[in-house]
PDB file of N, CA and C in Angstrom:
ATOM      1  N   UNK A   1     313.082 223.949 169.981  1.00  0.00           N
ATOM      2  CA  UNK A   1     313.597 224.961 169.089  1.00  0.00           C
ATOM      3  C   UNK A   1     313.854 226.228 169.900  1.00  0.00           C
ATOM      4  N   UNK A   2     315.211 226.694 169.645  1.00  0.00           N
ATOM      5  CA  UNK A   2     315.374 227.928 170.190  1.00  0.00           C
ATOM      6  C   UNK A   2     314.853 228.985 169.853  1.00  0.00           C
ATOM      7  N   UNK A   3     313.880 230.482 170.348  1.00  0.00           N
ATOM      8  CA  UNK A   3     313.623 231.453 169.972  1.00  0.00           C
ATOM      9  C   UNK A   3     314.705 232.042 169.768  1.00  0.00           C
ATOM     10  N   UNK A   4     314.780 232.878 168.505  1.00  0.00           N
ATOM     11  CA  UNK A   4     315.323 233.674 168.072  1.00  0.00           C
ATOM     12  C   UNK A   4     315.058 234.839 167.602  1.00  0.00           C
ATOM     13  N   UNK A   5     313.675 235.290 168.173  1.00  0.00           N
ATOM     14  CA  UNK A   5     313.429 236.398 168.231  1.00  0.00           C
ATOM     15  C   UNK A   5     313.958 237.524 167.882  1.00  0.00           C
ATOM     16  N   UNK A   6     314.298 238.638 167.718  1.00  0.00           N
ATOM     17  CA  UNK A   6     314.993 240.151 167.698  1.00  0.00           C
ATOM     18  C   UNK A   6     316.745 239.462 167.808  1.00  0.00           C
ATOM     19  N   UNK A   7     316.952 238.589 167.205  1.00  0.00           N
ATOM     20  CA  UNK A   7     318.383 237.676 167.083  1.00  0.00           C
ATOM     21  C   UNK A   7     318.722 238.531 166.096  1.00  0.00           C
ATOM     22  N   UNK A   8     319.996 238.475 165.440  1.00  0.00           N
ATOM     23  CA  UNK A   8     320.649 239.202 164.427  1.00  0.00           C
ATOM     24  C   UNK A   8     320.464 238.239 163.240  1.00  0.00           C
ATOM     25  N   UNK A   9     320.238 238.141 162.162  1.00  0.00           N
ATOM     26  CA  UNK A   9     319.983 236.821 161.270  1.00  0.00           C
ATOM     27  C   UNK A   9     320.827 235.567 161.124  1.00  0.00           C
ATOM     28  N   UNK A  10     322.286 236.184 160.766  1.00  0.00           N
ATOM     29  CA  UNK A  10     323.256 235.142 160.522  1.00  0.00           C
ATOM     30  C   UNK A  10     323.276 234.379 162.101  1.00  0.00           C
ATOM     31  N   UNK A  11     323.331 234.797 162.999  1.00  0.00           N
ATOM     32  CA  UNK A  11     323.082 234.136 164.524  1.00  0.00           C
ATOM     33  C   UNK A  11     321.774 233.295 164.562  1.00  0.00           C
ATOM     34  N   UNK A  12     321.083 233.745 164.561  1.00  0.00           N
ATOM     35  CA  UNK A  12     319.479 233.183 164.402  1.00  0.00           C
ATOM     36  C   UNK A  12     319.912 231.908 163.257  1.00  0.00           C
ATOM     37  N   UNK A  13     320.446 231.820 162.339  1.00  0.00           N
ATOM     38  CA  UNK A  13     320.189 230.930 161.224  1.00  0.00           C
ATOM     39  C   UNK A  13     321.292 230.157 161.745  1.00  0.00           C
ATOM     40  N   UNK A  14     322.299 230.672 162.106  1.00  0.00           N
ATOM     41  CA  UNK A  14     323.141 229.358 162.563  1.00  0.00           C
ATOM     42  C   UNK A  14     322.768 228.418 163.612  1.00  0.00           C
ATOM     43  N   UNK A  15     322.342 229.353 164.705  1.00  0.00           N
ATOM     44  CA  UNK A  15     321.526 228.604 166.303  1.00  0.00           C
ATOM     45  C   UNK A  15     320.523 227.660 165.706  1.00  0.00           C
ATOM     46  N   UNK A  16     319.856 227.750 164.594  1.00  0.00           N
ATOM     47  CA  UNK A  16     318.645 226.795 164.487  1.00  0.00           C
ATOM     48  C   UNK A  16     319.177 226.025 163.289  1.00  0.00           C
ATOM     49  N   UNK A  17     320.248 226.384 162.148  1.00  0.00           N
ATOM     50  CA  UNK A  17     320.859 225.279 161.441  1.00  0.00           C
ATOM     51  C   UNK A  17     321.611 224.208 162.574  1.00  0.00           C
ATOM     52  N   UNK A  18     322.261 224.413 163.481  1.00  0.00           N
ATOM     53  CA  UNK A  18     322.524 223.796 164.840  1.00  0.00           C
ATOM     54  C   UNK A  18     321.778 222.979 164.961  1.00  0.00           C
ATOM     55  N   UNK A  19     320.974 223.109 165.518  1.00  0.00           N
ATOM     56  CA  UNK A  19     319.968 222.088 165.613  1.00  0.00           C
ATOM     57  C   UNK A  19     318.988 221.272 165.506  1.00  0.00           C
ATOM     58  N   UNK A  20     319.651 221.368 163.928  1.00  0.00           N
ATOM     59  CA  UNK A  20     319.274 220.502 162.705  1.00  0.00           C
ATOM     60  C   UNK A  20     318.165 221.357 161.856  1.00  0.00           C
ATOM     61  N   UNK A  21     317.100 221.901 161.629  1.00  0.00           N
ATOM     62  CA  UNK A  21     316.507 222.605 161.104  1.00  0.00           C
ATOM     63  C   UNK A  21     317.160 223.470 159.725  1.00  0.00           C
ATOM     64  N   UNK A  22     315.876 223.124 158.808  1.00  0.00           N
ATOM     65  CA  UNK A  22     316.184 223.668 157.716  1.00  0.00           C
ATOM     66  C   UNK A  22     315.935 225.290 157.588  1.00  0.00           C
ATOM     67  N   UNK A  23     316.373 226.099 156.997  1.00  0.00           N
ATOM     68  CA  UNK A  23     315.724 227.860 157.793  1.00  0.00           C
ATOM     69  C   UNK A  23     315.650 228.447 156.121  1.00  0.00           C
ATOM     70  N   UNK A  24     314.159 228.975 156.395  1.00  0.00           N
ATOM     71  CA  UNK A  24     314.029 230.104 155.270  1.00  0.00           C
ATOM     72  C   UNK A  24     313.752 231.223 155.864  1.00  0.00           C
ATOM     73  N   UNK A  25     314.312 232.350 154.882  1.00  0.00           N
ATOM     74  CA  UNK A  25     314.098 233.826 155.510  1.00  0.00           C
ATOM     75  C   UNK A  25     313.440 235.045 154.608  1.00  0.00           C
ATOM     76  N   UNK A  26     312.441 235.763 154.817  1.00  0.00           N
ATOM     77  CA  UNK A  26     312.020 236.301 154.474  1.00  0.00           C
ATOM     78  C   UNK A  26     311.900 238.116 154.526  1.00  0.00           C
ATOM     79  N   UNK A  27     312.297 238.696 153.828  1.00  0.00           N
ATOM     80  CA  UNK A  27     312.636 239.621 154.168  1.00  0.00           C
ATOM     81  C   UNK A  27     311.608 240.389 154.255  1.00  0.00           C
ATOM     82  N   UNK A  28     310.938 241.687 154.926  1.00  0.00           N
ATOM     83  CA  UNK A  28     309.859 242.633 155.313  1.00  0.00           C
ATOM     84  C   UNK A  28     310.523 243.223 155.734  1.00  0.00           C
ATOM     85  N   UNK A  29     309.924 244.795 154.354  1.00  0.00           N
ATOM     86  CA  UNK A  29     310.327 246.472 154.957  1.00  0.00           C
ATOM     87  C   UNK A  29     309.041 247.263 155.137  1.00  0.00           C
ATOM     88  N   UNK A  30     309.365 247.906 155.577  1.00  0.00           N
ATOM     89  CA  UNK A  30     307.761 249.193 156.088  1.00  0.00           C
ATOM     90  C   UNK A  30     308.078 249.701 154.748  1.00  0.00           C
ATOM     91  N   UNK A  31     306.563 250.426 154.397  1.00  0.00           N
ATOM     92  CA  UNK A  31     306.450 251.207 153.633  1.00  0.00           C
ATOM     93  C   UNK A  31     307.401 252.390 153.037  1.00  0.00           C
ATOM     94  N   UNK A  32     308.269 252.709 154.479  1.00  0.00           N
ATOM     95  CA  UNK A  32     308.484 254.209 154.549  1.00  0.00           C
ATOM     96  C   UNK A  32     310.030 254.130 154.025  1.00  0.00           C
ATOM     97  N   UNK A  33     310.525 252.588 154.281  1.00  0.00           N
ATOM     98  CA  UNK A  33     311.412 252.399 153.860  1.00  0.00           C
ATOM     99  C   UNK A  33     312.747 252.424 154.516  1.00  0.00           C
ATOM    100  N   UNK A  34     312.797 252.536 155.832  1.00  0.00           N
ATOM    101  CA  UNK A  34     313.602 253.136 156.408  1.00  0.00           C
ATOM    102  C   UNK A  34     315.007 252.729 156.144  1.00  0.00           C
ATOM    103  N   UNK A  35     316.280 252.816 156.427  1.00  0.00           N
ATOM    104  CA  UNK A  35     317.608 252.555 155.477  1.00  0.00           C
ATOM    105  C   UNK A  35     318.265 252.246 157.304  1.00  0.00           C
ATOM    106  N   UNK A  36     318.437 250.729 157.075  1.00  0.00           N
ATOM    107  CA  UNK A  36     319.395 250.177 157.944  1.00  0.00           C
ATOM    108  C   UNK A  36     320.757 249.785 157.560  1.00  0.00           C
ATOM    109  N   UNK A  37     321.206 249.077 159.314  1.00  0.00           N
ATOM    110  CA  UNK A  37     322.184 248.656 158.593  1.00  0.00           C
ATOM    111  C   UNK A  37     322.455 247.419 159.537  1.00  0.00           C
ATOM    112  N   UNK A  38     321.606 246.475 160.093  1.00  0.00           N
ATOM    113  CA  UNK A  38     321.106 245.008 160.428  1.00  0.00           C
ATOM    114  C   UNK A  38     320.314 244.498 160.084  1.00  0.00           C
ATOM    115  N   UNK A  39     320.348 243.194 159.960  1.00  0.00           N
ATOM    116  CA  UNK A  39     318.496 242.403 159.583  1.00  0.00           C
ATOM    117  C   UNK A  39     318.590 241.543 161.325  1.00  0.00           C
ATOM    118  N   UNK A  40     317.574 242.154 161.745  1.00  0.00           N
ATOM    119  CA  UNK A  40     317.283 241.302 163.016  1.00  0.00           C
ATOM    120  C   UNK A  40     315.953 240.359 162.585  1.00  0.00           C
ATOM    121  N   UNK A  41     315.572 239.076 163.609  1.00  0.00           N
ATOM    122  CA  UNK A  41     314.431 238.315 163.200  1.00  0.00           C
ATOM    123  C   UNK A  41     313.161 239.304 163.946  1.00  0.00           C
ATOM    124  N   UNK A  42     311.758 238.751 163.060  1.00  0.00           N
ATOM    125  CA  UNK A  42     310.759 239.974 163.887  1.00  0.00           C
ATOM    126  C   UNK A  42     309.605 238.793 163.804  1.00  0.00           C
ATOM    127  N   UNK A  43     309.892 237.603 162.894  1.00  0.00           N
ATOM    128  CA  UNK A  43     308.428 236.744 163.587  1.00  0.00           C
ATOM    129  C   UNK A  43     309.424 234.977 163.611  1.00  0.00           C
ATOM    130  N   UNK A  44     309.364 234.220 163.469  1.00  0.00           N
ATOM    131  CA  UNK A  44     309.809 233.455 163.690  1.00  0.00           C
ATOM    132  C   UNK A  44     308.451 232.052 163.499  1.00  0.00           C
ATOM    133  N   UNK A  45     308.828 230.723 162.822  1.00  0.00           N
ATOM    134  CA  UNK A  45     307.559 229.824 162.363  1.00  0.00           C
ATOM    135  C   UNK A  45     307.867 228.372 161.709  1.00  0.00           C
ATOM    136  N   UNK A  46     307.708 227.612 162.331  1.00  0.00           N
ATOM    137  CA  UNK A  46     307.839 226.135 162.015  1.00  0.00           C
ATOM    138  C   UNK A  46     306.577 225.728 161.080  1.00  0.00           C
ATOM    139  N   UNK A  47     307.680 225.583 159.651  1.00  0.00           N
ATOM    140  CA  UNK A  47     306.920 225.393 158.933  1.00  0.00           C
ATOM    141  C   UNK A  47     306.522 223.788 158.344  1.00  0.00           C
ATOM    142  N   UNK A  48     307.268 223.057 159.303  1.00  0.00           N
ATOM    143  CA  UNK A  48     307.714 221.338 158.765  1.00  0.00           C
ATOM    144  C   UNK A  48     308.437 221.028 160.187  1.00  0.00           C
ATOM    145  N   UNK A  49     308.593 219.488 160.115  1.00  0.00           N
ATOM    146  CA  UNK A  49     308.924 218.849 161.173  1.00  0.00           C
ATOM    147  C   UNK A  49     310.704 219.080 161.749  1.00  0.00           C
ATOM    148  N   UNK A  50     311.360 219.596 160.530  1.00  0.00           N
ATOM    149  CA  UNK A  50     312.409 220.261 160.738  1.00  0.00           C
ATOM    150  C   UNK A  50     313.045 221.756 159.826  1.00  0.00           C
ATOM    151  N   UNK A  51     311.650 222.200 159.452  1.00  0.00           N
ATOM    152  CA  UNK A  51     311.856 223.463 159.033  1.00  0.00           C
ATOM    153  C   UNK A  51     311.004 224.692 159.749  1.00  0.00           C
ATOM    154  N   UNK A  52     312.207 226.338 159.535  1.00  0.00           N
ATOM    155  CA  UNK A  52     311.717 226.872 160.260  1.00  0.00           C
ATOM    156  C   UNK A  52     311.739 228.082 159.158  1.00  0.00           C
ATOM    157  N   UNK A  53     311.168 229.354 159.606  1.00  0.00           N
ATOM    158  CA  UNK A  53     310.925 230.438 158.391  1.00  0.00           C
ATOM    159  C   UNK A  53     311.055 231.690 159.192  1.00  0.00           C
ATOM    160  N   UNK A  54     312.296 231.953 158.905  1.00  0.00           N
ATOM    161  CA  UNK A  54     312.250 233.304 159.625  1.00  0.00           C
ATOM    162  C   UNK A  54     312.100 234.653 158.641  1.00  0.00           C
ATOM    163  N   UNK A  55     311.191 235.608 159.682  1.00  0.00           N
ATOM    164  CA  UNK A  55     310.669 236.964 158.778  1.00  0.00           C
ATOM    165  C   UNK A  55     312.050 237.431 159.559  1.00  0.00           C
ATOM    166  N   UNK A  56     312.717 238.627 158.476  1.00  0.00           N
ATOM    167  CA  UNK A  56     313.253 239.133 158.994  1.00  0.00           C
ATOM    168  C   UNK A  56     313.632 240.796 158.371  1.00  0.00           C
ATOM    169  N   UNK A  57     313.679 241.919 158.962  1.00  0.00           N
ATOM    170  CA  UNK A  57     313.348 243.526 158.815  1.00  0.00           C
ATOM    171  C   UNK A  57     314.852 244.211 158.853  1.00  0.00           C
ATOM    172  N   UNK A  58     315.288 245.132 158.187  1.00  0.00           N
ATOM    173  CA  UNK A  58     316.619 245.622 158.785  1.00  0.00           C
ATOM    174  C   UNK A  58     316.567 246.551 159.780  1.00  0.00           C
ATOM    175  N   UNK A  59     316.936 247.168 160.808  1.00  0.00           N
ATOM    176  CA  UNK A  59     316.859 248.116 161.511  1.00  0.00           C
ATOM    177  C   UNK A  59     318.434 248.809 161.867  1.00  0.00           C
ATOM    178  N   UNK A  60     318.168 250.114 161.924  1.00  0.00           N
ATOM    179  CA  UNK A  60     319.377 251.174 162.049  1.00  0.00           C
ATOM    180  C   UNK A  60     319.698 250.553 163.766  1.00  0.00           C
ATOM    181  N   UNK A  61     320.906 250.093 163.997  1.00  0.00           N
ATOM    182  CA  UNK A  61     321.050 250.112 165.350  1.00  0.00           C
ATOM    183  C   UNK A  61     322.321 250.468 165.858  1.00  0.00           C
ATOM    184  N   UNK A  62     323.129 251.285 164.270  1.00  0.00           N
ATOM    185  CA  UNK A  62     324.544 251.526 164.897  1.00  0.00           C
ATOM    186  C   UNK A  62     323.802 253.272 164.663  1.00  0.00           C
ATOM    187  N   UNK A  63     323.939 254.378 165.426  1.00  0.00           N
ATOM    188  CA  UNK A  63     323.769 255.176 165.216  1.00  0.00           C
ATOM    189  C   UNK A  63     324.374 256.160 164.258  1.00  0.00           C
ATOM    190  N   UNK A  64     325.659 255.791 164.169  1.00  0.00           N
ATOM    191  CA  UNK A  64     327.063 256.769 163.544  1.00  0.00           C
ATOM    192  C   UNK A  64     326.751 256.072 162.148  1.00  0.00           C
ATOM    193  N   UNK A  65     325.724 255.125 161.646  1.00  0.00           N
ATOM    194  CA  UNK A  65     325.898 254.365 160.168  1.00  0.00           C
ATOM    195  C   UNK A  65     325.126 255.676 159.537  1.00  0.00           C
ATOM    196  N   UNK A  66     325.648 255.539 158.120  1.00  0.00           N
ATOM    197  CA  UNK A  66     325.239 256.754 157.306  1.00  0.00           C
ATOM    198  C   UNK A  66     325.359 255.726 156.163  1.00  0.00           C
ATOM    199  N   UNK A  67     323.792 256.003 155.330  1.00  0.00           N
ATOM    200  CA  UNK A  67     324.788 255.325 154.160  1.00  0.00           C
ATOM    201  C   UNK A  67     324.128 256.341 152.714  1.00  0.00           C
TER     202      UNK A  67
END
């Protein structure tokens, strides 16, 4: 299984639908709430012999995004 670590989601979910794996995703925000405008992966977890569960957080990484 490929890490997909700090992957962008739709990338992350395709790389591991690829190779055969079923993918759930879970979304986790901080408290504080912060207002992005990506969901990157932040834990990554085989939950079955071909399923995988990705946590995944949004983070600001275009600077100029305003929303």
């Amino acid at each position: 299984m490929t890490c997909v670590l700090g992957w962008e989601l739709s990338l992350a979910r395709a790389a591991l639908e690829a190779e055969g794996f079923v993918v759930c995703c879970t979304m986790v925000s901080s408290r504080k709430g912060v207002k992005g405008n990506e969901s990157r992966v932040i834990r990554q977890r085989q939950t079955g012999a071909a399923e995988v569960e990705l946590a995944c957080s949004v983070f600001k990484t275009d600077l100029e995004y305003q929303e």
